[in-house]
PDB file of N, CA and C in Angstrom:
ATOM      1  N   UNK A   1      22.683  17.246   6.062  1.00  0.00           N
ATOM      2  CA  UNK A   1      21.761  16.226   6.581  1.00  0.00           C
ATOM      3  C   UNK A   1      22.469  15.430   7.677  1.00  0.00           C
ATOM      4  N   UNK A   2      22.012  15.510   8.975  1.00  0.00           N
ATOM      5  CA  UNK A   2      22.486  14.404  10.048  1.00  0.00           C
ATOM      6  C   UNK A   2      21.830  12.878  10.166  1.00  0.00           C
ATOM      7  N   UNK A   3      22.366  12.625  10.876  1.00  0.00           N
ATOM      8  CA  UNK A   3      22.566  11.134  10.810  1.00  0.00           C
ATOM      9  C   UNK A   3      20.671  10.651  11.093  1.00  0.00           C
ATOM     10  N   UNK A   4      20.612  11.392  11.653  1.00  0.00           N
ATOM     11  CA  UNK A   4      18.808  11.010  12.412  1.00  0.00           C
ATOM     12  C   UNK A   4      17.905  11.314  10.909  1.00  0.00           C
ATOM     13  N   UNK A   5      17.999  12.569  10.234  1.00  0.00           N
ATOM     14  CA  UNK A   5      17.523  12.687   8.905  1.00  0.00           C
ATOM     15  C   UNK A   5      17.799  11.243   7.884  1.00  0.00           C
ATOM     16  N   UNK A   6      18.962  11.131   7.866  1.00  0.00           N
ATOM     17  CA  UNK A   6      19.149   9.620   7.331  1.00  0.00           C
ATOM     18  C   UNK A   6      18.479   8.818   7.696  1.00  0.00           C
ATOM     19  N   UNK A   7      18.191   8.009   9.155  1.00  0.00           N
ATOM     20  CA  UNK A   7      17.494   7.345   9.357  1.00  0.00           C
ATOM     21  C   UNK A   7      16.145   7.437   9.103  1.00  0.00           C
ATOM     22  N   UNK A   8      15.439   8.416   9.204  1.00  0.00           N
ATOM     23  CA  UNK A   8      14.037   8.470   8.995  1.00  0.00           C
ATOM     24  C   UNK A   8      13.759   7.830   7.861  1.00  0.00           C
ATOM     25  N   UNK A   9      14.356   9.394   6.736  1.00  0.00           N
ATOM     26  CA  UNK A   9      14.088   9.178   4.876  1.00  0.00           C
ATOM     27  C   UNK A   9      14.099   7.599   5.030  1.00  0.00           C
ATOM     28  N   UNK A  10      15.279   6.597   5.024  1.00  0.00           N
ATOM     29  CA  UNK A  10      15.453   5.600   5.037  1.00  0.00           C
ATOM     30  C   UNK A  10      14.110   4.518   5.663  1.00  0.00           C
ATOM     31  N   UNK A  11      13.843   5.042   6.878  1.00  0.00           N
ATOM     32  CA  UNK A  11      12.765   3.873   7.096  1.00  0.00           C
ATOM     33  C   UNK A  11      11.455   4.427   6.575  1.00  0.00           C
ATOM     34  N   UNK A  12      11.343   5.581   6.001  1.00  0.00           N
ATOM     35  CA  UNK A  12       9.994   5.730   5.179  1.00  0.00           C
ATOM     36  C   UNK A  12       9.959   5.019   3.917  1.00  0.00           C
ATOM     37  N   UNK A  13      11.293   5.167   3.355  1.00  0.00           N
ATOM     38  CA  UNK A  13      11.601   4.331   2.041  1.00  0.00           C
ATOM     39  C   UNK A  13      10.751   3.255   2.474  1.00  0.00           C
ATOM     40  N   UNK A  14      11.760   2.290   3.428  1.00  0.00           N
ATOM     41  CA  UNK A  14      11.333   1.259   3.406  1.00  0.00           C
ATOM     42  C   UNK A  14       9.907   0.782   4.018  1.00  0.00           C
ATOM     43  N   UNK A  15       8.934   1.554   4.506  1.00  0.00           N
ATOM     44  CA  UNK A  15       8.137   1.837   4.477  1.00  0.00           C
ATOM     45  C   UNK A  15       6.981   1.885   3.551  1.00  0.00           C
ATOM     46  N   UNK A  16       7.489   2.866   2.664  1.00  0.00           N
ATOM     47  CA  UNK A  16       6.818   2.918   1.396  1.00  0.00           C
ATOM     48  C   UNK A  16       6.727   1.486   0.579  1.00  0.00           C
ATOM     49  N   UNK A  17       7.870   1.029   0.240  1.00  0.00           N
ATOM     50  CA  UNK A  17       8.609  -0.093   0.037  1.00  0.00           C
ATOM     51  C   UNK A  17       7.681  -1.280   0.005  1.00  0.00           C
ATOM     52  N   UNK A  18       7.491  -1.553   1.488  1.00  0.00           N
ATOM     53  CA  UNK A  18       6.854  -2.568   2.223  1.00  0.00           C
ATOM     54  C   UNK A  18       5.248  -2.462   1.857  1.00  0.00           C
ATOM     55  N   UNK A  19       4.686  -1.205   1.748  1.00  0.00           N
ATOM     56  CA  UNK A  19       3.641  -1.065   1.331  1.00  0.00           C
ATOM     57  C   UNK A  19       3.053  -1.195   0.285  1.00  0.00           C
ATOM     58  N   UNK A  20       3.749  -0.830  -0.831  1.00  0.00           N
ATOM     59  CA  UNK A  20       4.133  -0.927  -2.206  1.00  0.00           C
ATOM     60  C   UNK A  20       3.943  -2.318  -2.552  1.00  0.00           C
ATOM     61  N   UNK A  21       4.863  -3.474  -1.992  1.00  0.00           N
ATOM     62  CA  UNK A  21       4.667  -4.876  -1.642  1.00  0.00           C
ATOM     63  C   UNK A  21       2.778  -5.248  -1.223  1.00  0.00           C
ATOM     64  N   UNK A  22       3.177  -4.801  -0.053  1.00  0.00           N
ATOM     65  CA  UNK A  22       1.719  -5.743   0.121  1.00  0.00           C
ATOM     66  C   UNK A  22       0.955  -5.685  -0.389  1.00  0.00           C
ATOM     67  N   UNK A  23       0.200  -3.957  -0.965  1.00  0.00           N
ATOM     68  CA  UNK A  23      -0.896  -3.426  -2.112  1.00  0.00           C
ATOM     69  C   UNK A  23      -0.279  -4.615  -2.994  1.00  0.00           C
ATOM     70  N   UNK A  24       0.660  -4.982  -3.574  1.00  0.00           N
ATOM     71  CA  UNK A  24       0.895  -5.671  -4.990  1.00  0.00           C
ATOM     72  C   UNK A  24       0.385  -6.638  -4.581  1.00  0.00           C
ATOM     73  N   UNK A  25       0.926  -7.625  -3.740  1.00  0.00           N
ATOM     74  CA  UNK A  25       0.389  -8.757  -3.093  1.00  0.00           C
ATOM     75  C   UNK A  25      -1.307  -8.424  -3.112  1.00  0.00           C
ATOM     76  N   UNK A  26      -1.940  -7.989  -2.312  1.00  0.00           N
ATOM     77  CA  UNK A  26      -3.094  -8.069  -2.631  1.00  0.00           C
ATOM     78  C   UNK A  26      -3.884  -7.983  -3.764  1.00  0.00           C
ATOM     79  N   UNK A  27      -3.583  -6.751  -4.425  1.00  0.00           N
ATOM     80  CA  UNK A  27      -3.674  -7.001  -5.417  1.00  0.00           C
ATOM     81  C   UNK A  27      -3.852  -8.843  -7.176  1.00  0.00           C
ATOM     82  N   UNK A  28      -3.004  -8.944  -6.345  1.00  0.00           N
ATOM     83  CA  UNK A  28      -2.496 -10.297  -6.899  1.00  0.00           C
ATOM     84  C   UNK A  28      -3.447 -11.311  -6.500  1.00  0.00           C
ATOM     85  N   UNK A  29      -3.439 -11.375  -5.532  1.00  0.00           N
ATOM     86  CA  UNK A  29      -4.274 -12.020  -5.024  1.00  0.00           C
ATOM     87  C   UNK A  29      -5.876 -12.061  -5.236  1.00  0.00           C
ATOM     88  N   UNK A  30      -6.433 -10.845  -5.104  1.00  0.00           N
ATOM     89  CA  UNK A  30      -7.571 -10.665  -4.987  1.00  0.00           C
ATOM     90  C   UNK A  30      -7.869 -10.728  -7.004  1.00  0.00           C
ATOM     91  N   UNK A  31      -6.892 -10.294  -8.016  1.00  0.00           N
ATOM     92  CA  UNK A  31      -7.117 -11.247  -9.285  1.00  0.00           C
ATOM     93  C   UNK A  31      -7.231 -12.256  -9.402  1.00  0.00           C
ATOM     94  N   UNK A  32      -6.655 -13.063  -9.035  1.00  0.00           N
ATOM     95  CA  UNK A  32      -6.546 -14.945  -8.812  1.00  0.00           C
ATOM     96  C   UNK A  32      -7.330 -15.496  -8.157  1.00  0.00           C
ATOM     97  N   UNK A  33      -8.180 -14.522  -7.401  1.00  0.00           N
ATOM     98  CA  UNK A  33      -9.704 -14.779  -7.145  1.00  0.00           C
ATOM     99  C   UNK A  33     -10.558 -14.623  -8.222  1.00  0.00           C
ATOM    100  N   UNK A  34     -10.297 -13.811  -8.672  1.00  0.00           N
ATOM    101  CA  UNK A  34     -11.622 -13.341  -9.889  1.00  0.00           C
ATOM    102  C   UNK A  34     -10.978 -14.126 -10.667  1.00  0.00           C
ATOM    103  N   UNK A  35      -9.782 -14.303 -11.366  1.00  0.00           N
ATOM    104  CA  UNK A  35      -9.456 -15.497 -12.398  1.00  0.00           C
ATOM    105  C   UNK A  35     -10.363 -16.832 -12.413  1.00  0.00           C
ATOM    106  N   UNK A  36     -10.827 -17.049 -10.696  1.00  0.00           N
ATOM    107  CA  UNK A  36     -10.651 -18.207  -9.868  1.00  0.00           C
ATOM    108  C   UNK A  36     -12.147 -18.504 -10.391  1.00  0.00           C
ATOM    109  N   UNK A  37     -12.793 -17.369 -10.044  1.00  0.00           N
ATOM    110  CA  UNK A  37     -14.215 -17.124 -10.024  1.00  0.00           C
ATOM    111  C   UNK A  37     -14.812 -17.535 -11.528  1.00  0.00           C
ATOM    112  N   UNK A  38     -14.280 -16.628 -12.496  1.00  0.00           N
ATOM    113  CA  UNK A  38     -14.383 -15.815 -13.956  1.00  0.00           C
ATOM    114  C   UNK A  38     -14.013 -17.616 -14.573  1.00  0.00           C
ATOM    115  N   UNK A  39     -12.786 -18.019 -14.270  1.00  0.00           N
ATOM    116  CA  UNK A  39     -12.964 -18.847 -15.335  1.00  0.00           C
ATOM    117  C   UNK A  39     -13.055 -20.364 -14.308  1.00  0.00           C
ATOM    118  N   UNK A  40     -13.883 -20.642 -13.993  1.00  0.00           N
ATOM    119  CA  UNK A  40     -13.722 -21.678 -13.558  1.00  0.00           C
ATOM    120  C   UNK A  40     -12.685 -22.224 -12.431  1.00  0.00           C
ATOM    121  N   UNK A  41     -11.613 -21.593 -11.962  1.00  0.00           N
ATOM    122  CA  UNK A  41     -10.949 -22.695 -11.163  1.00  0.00           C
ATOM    123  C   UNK A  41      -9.510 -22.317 -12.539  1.00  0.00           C
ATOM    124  N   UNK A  42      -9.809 -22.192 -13.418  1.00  0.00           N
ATOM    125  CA  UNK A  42      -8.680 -22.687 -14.263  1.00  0.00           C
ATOM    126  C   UNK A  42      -7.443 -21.927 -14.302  1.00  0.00           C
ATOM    127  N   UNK A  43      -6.395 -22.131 -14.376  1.00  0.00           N
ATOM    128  CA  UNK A  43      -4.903 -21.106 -14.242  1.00  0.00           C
ATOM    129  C   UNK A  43      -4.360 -20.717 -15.825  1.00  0.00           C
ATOM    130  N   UNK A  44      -4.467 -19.911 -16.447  1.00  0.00           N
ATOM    131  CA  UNK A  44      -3.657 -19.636 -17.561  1.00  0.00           C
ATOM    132  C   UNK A  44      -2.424 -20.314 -17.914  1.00  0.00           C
TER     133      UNK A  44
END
């Protein structure tokens, strides 16, 4: 494996990574809406 193969794998990781993140984040988010919705305003 050369050095350019390294780099790629690597920024797809982090790529993936980053994506992985934000889906969660949204995710998260878009519950704490429906929490928001569902119970009133109220936070567990």
């Amino acid at each position: 494996m050369d050095a350019c193969h390294a780099v790629l794998i690597a920024a797809m990781r982090g790529i993936q990574v980053a994506i992985m993140k934000a889906m969660t984040n949204i995710i998260l988010e878009v519950g704490c809406s429906y929490d928001d919705i569902f119970n009133g305003g109220k936070h567990i």
